[in-house]
C-alpha atoms as a PDB file:
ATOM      1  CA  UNK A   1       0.175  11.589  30.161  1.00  0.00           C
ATOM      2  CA  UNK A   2       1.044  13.828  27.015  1.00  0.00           C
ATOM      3  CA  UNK A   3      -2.225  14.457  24.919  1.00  0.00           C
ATOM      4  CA  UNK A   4      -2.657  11.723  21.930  1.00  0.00           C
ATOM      5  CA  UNK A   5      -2.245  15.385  19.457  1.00  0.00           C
ATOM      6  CA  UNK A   6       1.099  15.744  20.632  1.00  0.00           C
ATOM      7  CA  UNK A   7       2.296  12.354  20.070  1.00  0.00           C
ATOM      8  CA  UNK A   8       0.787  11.993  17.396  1.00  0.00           C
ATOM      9  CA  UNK A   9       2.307  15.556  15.588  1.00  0.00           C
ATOM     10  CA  UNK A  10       5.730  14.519  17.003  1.00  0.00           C
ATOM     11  CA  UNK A  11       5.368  11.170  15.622  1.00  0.00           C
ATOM     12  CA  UNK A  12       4.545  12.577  11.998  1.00  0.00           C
ATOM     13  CA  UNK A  13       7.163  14.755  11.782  1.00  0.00           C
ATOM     14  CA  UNK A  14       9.334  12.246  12.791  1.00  0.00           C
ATOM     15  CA  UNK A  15       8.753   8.777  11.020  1.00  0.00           C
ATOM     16  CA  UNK A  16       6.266  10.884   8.234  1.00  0.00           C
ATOM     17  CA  UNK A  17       2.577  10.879   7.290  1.00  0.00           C
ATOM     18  CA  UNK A  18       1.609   7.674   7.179  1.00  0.00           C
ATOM     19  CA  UNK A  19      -0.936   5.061   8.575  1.00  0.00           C
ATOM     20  CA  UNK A  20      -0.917   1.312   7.486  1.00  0.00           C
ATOM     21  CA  UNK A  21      -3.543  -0.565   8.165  1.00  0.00           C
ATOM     22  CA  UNK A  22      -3.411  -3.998   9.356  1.00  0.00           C
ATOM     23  CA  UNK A  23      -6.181  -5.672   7.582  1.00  0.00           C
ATOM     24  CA  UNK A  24      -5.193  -9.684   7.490  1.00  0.00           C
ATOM     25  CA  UNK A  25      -8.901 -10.549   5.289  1.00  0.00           C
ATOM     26  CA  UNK A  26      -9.070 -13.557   3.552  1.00  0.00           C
ATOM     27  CA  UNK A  27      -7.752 -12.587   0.348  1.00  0.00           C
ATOM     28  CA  UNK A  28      -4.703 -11.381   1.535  1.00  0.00           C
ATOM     29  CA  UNK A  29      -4.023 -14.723   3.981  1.00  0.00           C
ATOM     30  CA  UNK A  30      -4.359 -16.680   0.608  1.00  0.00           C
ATOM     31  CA  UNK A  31      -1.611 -14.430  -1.293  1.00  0.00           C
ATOM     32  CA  UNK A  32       0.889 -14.696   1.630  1.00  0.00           C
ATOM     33  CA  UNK A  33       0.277 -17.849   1.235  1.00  0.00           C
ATOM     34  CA  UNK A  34      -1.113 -18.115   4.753  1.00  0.00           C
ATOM     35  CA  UNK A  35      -4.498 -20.039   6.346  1.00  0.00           C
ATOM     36  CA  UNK A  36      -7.330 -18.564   6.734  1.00  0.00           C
ATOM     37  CA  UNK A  37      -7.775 -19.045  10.555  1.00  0.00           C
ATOM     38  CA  UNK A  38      -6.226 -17.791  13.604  1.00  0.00           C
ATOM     39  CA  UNK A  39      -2.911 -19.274  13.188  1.00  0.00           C
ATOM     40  CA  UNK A  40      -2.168 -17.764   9.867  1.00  0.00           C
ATOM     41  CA  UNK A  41      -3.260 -14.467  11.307  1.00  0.00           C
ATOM     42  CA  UNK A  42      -0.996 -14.531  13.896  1.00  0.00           C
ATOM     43  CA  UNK A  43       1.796 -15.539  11.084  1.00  0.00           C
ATOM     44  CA  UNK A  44       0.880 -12.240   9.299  1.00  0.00           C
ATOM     45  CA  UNK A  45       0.572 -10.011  12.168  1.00  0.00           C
ATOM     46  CA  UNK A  46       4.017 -11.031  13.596  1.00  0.00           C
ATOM     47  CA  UNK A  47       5.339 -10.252  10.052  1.00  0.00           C
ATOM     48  CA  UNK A  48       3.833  -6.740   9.844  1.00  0.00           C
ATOM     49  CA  UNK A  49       5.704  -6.150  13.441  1.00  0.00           C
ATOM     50  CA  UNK A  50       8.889  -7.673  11.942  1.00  0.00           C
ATOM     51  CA  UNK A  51       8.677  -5.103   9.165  1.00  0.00           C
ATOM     52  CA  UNK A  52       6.955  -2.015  10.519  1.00  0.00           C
ATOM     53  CA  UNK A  53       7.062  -1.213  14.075  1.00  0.00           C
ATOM     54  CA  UNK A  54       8.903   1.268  14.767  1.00  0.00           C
ATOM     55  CA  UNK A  55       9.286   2.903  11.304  1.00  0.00           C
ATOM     56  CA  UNK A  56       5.963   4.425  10.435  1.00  0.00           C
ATOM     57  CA  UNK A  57       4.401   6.543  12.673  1.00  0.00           C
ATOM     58  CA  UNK A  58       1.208   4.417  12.941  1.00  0.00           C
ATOM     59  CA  UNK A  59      -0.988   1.911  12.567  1.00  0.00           C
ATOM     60  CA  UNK A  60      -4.765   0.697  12.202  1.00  0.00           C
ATOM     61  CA  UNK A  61      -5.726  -3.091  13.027  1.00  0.00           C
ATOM     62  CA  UNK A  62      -9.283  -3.326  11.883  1.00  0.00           C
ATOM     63  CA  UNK A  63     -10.521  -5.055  14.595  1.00  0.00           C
ATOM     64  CA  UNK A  64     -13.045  -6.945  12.920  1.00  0.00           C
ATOM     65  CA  UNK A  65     -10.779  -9.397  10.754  1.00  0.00           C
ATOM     66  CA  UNK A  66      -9.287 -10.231  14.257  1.00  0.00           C
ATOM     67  CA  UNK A  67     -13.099 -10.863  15.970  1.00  0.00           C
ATOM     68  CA  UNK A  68     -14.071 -13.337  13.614  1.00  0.00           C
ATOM     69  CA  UNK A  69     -11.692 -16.104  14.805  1.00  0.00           C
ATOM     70  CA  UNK A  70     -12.806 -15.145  18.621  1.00  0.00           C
ATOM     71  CA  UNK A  71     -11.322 -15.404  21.765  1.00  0.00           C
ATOM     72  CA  UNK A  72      -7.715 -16.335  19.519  1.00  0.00           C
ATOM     73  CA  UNK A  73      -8.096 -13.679  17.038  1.00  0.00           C
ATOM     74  CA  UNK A  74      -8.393 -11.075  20.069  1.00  0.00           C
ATOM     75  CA  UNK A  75      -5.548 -12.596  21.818  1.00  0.00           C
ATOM     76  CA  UNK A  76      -3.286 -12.103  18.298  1.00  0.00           C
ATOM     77  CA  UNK A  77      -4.973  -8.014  18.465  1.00  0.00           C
ATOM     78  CA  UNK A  78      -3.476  -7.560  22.106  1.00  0.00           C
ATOM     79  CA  UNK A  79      -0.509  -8.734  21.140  1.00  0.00           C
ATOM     80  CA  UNK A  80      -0.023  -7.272  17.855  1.00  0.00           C
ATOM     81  CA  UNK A  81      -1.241  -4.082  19.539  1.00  0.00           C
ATOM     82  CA  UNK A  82       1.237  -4.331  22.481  1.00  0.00           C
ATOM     83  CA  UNK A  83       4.073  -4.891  20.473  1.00  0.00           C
ATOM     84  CA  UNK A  84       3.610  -1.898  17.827  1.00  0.00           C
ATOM     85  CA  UNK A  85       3.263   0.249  20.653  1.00  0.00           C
ATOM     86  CA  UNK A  86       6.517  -1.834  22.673  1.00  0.00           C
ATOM     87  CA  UNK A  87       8.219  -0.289  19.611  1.00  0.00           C
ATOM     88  CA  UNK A  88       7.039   2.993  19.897  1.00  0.00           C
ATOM     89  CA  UNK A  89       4.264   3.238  16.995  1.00  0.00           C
ATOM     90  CA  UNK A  90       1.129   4.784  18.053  1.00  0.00           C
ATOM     91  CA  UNK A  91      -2.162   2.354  17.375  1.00  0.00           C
ATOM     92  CA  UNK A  92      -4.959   3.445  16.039  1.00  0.00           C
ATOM     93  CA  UNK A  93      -7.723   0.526  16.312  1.00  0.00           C
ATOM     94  CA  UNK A  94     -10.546   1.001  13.805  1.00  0.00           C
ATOM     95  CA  UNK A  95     -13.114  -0.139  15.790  1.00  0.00           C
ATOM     96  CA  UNK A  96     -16.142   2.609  14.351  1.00  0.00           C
ATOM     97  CA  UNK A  97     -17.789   1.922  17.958  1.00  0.00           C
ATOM     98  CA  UNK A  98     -21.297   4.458  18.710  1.00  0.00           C
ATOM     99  CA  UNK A  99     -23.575   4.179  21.717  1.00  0.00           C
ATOM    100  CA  UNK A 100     -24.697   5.747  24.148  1.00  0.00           C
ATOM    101  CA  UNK A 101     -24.826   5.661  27.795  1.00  0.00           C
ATOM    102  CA  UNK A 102     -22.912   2.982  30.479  1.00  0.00           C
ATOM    103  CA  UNK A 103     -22.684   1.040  26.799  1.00  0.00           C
ATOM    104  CA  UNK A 104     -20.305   4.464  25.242  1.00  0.00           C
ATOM    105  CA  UNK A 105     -18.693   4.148  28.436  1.00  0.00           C
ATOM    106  CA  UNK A 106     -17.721   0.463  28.530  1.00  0.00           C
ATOM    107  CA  UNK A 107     -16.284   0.822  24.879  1.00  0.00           C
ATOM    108  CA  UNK A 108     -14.076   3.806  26.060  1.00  0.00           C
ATOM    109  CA  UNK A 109     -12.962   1.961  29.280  1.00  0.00           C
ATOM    110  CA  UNK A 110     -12.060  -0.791  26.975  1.00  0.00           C
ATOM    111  CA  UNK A 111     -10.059   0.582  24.331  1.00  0.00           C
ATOM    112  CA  UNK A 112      -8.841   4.008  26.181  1.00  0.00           C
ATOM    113  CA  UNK A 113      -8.039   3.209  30.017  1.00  0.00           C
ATOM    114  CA  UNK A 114      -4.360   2.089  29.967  1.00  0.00           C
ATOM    115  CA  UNK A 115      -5.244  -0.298  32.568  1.00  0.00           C
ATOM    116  CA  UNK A 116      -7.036  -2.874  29.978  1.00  0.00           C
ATOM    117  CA  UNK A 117      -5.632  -5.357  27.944  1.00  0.00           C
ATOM    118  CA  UNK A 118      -6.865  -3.566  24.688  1.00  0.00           C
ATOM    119  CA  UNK A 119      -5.139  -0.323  25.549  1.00  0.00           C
ATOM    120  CA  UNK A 120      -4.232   1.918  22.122  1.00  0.00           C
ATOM    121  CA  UNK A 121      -3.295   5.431  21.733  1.00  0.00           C
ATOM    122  CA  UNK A 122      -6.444   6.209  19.814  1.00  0.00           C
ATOM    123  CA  UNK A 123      -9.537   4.804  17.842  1.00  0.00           C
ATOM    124  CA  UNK A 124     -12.362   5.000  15.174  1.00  0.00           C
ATOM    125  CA  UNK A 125     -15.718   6.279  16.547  1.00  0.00           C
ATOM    126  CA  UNK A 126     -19.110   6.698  15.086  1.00  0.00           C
ATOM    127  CA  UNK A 127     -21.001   9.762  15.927  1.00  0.00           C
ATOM    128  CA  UNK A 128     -24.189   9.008  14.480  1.00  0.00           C
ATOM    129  CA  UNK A 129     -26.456   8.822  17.334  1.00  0.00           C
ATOM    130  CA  UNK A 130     -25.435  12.156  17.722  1.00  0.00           C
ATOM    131  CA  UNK A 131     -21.926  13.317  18.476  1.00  0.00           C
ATOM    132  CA  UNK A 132     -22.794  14.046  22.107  1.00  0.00           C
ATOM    133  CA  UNK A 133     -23.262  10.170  22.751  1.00  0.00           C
ATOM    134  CA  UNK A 134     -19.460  10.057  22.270  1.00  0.00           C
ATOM    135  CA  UNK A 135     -18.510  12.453  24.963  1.00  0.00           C
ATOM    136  CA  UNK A 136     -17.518   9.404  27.535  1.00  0.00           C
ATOM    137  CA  UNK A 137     -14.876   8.425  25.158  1.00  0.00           C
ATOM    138  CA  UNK A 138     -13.900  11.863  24.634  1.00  0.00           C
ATOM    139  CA  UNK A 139     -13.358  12.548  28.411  1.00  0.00           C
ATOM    140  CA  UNK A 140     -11.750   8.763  28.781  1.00  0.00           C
ATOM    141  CA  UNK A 141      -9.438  10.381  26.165  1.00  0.00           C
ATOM    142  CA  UNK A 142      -8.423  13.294  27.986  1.00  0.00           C
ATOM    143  CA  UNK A 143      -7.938  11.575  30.985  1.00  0.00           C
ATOM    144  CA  UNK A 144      -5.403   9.266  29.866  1.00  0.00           C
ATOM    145  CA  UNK A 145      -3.719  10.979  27.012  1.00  0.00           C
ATOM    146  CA  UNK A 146      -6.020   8.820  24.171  1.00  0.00           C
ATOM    147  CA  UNK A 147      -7.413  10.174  21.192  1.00  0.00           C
ATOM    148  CA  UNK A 148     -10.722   9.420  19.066  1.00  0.00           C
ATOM    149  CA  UNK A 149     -11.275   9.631  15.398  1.00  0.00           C
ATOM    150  CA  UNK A 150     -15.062  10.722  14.320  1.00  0.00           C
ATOM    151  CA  UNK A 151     -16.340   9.372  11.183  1.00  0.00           C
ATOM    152  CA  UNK A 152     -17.652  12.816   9.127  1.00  0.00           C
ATOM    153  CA  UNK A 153     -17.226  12.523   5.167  1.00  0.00           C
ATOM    154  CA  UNK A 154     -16.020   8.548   4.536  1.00  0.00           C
ATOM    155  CA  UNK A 155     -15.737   7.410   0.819  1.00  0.00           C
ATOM    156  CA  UNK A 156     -18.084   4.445   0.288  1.00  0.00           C
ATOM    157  CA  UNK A 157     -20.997   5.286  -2.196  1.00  0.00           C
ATOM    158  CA  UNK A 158     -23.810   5.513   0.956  1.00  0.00           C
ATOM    159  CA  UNK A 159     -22.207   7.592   3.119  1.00  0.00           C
ATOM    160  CA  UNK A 160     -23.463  11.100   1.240  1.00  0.00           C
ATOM    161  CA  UNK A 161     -27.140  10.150   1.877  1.00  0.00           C
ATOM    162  CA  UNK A 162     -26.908  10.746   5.492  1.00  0.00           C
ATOM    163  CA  UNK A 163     -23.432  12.761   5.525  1.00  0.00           C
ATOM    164  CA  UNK A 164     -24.615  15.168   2.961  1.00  0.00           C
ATOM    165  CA  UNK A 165     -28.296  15.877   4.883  1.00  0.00           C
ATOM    166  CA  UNK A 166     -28.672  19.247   6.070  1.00  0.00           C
ATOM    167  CA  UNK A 167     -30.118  19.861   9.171  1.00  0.00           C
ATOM    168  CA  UNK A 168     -32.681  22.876  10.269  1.00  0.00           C
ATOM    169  CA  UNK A 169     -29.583  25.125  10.076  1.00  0.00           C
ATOM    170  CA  UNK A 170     -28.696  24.364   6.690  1.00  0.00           C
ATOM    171  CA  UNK A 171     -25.597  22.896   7.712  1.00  0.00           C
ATOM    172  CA  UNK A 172     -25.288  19.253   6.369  1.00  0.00           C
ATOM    173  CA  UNK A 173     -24.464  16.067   9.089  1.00  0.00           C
ATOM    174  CA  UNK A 174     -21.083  16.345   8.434  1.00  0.00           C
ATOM    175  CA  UNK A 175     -20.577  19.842   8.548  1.00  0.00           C
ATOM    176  CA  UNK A 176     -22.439  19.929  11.954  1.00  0.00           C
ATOM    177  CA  UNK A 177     -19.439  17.331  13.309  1.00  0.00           C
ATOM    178  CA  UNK A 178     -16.650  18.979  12.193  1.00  0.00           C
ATOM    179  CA  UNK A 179     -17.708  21.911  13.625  1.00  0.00           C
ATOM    180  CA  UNK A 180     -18.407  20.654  16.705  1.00  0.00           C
ATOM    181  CA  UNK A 181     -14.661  18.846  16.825  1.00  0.00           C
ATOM    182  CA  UNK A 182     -13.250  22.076  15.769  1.00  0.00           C
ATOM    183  CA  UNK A 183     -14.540  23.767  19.436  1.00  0.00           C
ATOM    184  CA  UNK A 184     -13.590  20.831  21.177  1.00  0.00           C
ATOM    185  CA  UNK A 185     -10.032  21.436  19.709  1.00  0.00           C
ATOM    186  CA  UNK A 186     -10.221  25.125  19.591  1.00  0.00           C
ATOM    187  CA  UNK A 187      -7.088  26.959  21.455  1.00  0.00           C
ATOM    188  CA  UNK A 188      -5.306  23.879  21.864  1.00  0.00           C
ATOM    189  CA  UNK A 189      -1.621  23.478  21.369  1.00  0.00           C
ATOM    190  CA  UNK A 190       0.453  21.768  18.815  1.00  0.00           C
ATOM    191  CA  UNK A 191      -2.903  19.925  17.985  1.00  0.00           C
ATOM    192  CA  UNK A 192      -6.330  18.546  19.127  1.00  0.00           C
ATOM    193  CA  UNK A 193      -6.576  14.868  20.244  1.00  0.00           C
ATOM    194  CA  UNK A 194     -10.209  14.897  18.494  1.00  0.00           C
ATOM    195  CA  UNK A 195      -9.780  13.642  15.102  1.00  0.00           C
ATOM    196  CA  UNK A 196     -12.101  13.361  11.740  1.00  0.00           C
ATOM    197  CA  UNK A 197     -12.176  10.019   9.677  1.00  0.00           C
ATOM    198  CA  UNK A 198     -12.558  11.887   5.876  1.00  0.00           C
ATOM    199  CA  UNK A 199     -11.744   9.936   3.244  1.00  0.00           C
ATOM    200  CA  UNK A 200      -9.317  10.422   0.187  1.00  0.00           C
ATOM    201  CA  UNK A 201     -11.483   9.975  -2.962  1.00  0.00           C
ATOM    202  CA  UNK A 202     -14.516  12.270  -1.281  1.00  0.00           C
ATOM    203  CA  UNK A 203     -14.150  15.011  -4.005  1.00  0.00           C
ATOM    204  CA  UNK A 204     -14.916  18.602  -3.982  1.00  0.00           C
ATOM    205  CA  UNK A 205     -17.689  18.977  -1.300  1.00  0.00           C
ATOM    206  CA  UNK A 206     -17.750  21.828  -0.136  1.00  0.00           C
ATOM    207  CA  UNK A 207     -17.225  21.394   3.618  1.00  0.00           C
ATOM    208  CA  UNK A 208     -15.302  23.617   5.364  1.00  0.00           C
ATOM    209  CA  UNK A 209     -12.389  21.519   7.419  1.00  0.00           C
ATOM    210  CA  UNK A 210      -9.922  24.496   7.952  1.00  0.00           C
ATOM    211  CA  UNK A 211     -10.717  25.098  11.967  1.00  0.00           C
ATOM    212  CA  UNK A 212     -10.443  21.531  13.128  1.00  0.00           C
ATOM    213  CA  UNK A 213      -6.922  21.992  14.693  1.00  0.00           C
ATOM    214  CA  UNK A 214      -6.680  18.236  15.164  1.00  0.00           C
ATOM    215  CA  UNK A 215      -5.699  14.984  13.039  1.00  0.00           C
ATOM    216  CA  UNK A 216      -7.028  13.931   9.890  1.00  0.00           C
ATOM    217  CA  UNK A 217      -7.221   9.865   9.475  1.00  0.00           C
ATOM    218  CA  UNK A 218      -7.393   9.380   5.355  1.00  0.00           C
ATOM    219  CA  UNK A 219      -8.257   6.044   4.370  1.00  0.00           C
ATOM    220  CA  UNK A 220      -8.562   5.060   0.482  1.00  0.00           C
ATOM    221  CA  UNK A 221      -4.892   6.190  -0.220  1.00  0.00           C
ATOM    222  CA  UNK A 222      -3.427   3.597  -3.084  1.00  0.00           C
ATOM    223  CA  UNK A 223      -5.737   0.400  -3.985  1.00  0.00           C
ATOM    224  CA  UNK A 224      -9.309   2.173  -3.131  1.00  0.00           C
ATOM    225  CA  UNK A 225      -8.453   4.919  -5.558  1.00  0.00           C
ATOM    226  CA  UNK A 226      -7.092   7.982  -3.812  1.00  0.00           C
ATOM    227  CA  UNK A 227      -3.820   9.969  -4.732  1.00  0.00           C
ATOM    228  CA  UNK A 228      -1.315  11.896  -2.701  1.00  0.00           C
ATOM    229  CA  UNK A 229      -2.667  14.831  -5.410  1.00  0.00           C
ATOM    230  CA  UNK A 230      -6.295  14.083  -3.752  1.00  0.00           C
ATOM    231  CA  UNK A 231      -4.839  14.699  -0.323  1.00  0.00           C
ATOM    232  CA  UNK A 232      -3.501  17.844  -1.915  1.00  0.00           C
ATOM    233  CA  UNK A 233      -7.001  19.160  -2.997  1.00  0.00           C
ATOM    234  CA  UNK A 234      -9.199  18.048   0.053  1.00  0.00           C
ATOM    235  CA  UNK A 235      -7.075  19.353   2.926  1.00  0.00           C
ATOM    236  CA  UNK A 236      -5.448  22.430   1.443  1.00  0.00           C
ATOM    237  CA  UNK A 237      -3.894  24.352   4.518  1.00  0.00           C
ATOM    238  CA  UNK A 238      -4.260  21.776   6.702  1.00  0.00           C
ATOM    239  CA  UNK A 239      -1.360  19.076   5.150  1.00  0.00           C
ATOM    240  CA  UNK A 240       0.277  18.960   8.615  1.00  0.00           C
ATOM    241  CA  UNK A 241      -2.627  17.594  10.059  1.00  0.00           C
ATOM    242  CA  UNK A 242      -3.404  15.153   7.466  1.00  0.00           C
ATOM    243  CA  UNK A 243      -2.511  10.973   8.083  1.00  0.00           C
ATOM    244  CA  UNK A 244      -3.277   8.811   5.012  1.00  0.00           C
ATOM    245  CA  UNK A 245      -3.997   5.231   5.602  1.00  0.00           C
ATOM    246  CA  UNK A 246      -2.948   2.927   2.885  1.00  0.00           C
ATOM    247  CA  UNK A 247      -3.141  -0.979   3.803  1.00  0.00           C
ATOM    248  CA  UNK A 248      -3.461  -3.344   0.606  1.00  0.00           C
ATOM    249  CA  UNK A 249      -0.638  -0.530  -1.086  1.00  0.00           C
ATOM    250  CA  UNK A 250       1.821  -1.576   1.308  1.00  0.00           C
ATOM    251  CA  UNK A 251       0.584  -4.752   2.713  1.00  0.00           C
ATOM    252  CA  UNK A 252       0.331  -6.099  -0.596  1.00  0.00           C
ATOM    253  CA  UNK A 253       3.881  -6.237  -0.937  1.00  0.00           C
ATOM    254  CA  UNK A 254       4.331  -8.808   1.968  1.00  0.00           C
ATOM    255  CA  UNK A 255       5.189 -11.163   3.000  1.00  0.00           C
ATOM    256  CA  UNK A 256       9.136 -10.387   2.408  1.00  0.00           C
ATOM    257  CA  UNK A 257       9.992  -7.780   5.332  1.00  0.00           C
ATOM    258  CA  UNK A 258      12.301  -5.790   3.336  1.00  0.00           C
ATOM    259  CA  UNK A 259       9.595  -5.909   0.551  1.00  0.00           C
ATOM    260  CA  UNK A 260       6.717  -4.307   2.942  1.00  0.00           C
ATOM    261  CA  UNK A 261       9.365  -1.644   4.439  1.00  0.00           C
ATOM    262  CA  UNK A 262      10.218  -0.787   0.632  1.00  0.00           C
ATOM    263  CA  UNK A 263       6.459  -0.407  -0.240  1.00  0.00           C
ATOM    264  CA  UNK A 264       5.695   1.256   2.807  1.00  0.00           C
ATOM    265  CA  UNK A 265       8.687   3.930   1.899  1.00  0.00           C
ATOM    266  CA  UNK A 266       7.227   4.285  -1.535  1.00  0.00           C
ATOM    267  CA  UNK A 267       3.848   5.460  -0.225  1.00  0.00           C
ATOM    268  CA  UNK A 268       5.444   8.034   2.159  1.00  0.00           C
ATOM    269  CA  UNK A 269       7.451   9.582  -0.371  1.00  0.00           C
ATOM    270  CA  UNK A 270       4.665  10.152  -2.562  1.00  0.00           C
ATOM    271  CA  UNK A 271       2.533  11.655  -0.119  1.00  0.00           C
ATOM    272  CA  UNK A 272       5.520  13.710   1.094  1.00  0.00           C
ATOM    273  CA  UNK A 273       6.394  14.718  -2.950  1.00  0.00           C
ATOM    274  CA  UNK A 274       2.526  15.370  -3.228  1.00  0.00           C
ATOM    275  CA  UNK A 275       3.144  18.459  -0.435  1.00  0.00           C
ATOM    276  CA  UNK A 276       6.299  19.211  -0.863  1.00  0.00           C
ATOM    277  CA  UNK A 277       7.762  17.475   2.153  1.00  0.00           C
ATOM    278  CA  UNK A 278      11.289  16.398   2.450  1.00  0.00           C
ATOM    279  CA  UNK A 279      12.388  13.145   4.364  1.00  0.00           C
ATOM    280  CA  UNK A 280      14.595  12.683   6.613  1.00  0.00           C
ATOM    281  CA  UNK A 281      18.007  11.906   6.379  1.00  0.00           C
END
């Protein structure tokens, strides 16, 4: 199968830089005007379809706001999942999973082997029982064309204390997985299927993120704060590779279909104006 960094740099250029997330929390349900249970889940996932598939070049179920209603709530995931990607959007499930062993294994079998009924083109990972303890997703992603997105500098107020620790090297956490997802990409060709989770209202750190040859996944774009001019600042040189994620920006908009394809063009062209960009015609 064609690696997950080809599909997903051919889907960019494309349909654009941009992620939605499907995120049907409670809130949200209530301003649909939807229930807060399975049913009205499955209402609000079959509108995001309705609107979206097939016109952004991906998107991000959390899979958490489909586990709390169970067994029904993962039956509305497959489906959602298997009709985005019927339509040709890649899905990226945000899943954060991190073990180790048979236990790293069973998660990439899960959510990686095209064989399974939770199949996606990539996910979220965790790598912090050390980024080694990923590696059986990593290779389940080679085999099969899949890609994985490592958590390394995320946005919410505790990440820094273990992010920002520096190691006997000097290098801090986060430095010490990008460069180790920069090897495993190095050399390859349009772009690495090994991708970093960094997210849009991080600041100036000081981490170096120009040899990572392989996706960027940029959540916080819109409601949580960050700006297409953020984008701008954190990943100079590497726009191409960069995918912001914006879900209550666009989402918020619903439920009118026409309303959420509107909002969803609105973010893209201010992420494309923010880089200079053009659309397409």
């Amino acid at each position: 199968m064609e690696s997950f960094g080809a599909r997903f740099a051919r889907a960019v250029d494309e349909l654009g830089p941009l992620c939605v997330g499907i995120d049907p929390h409670s809130s949200l349900l209530r301003a649909w005007g939807l229930s807060d249970d399975a049913e009205g889940v499955a209402s609000f996932c079959q509108t995001t379809v309705d609107a979206l598939a097939g016109r952004v070049a991906v998107v991000k179920p959390q899979s958490a706001f489909f586990e709390r209603f169970g067994s029904r709530g993962v039956e509305i995931l497959e489906s959602t999942i298997r009709q985005f990607r019927q339509a040709g959007t890649l899905v990226l499930l945000d899943v954060k999973r991190g073990d180790i062993g048979s236990t790293a294994a069973a998660y990439a079998d899960a959510y990686l082997n095209p064989s399974r009924p939770m199949y996606v083109d990539a996910i979220t990972a965790s790598p912090f029982l050390g980024l080694g303890s990923l590696s059986p997703m990593f290779d389940m992603a080679a085999e099969h064309g899949g890609g994985v997105f490592v958590l390394a500098l995320t946005s919410n107020p505790e990440g820094p204390a273990v992010q920002h620790a520096r190691g006997i090297d000097g290098r801090t956490v986060a430095q010490t997985i990008i460069d180790e997802i920069s090897q495993l990409n190095k050399g390859v060709e349009p772009l690495g299927s090994l991708g970093l989770v960094v997210g849009a209202t991080i600041g100036e750190t000081g981490h170096d993120l120009s040899q990572v040859n392989g996706p960027f996944l940029v959540p916080g774009l819109g409601a949580q704060g960050g700006t297409p001019d953020d984008l701008r600042r954190i990943f100079a040189g590497n726009l191409g590779a960069v995918l912001p994620s914006s879900s209550r920006e666009v989402l918020g908009a619903g439920p009118d279909v026409q309303s959420l394809r509107d909002a969803a063009s609105r973010t893209l062209d201010a992420c494309r104006d923010a880089w200079g960009r053009p659309g397409r015609s």
